[in-house]
Protein backbone atom coordinates (compact mmCIF):
# COMPACT_ATOMS: atom_id res chain seq x y z
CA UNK A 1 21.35 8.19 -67.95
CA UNK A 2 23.04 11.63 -67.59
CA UNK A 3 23.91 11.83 -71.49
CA UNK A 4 27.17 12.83 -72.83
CA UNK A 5 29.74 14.70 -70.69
CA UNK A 6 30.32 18.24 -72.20
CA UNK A 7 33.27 19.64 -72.41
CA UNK A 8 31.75 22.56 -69.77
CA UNK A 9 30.84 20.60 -67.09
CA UNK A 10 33.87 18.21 -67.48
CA UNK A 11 36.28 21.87 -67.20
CA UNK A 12 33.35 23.58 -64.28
CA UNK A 13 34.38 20.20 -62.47
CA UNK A 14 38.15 21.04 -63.09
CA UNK A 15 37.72 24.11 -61.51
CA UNK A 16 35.97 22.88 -58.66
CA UNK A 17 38.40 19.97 -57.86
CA UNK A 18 41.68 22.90 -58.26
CA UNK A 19 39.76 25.22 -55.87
CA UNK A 20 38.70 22.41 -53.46
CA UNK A 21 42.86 20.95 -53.72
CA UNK A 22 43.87 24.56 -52.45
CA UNK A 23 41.67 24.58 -50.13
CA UNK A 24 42.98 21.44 -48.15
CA UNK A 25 45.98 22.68 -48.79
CA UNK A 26 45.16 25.44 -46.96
CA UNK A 27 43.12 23.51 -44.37
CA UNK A 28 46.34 21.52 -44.09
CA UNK A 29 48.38 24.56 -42.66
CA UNK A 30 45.70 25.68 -40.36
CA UNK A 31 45.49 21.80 -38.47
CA UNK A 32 48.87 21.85 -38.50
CA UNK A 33 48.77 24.56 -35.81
CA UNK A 34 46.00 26.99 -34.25
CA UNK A 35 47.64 30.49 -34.56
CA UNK A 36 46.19 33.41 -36.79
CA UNK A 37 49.37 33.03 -39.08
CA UNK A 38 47.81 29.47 -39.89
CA UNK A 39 44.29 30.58 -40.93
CA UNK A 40 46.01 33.93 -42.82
CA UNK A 41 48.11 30.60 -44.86
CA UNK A 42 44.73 28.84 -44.88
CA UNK A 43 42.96 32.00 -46.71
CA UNK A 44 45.63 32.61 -48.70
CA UNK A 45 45.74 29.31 -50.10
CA UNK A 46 42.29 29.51 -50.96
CA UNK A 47 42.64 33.00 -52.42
CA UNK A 48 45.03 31.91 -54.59
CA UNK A 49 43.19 28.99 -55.79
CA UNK A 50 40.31 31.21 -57.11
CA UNK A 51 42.18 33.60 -58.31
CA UNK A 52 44.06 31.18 -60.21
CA UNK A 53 40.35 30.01 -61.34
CA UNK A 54 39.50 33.03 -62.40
CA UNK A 55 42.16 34.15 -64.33
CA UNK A 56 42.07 30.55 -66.08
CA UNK A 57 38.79 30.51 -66.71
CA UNK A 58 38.51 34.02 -68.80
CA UNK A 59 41.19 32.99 -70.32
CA UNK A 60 38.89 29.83 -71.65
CA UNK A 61 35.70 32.17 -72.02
CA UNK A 62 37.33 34.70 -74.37
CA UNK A 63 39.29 31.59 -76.02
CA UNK A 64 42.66 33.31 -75.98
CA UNK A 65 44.12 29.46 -75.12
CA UNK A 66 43.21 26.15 -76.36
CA UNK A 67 41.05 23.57 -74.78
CA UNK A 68 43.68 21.27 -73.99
CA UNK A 69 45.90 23.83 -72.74
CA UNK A 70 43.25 24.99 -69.88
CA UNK A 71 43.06 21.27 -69.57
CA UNK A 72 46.46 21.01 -68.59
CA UNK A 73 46.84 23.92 -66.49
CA UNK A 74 44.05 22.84 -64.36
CA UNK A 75 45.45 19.74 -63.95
CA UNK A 76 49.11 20.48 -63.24
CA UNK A 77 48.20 23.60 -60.63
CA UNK A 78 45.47 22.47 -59.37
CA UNK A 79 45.78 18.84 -58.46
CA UNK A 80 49.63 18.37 -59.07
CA UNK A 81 51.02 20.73 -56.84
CA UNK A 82 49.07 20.96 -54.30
CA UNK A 83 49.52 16.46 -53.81
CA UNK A 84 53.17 17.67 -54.66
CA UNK A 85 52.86 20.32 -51.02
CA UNK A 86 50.71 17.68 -49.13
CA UNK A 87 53.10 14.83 -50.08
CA UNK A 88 56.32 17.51 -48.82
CA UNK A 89 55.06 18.56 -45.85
CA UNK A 90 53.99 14.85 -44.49
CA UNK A 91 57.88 13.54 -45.63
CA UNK A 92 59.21 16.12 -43.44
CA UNK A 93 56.85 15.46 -40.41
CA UNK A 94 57.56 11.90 -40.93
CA UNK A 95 61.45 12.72 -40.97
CA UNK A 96 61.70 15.27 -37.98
CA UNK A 97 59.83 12.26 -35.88
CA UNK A 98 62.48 9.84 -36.55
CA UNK A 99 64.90 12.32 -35.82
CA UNK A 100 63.68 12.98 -33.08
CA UNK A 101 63.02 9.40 -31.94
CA UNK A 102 66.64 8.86 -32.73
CA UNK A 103 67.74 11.17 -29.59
């Protein structure tokens, strides 16, 4: 029905899922508490996410890396690490409850 998956729309979706990983990331920080230092972390996060993008992807325009390199980079930076950040921050909520529970 859609046809073969090209190699651009499977990398356009790469970038999409890295920016929209930030992003929670980011969204993360700012429900975590409702101060201007959280949104600054939640822009930031974002920012950094498409500027990562960008840089990555005229990188892949101009060809100066392989394929399979932008491949990986999009997968280790931008869905790797940021599950790596969720996954930290929830172990140490977790442990500072039982701590706390504990006194």
């Amino acid at each position: 029905m859609f046809g073969v998956l090209t190699y651009d729309a499977y990398h356009l979706a790469l970038y999409l899922l890295t920016a929209l990983a930030w992003g929670a990331v980011g969204f993360g920080f700012l429900l975590r508490s409702a101060d201007a230092l959280a949104l600054y972390k939640c822009c930031a996060m974002f920012g950094l996410a498409l500027a990562f993008n960008a840089g990555v992807l005229v990188l892949d325009i101009f060809r100066v890396i392989p394929h399979h390199e932008v491949e990986l980079m999009l997968l280790m930076f931008g869905m790797l690490l940021p599950v790596g950040i969720l996954l930290t921050y929830k172990a140490a909520f977790i442990a500072s409850k039982l701590n706390l529970k504990r006194l």
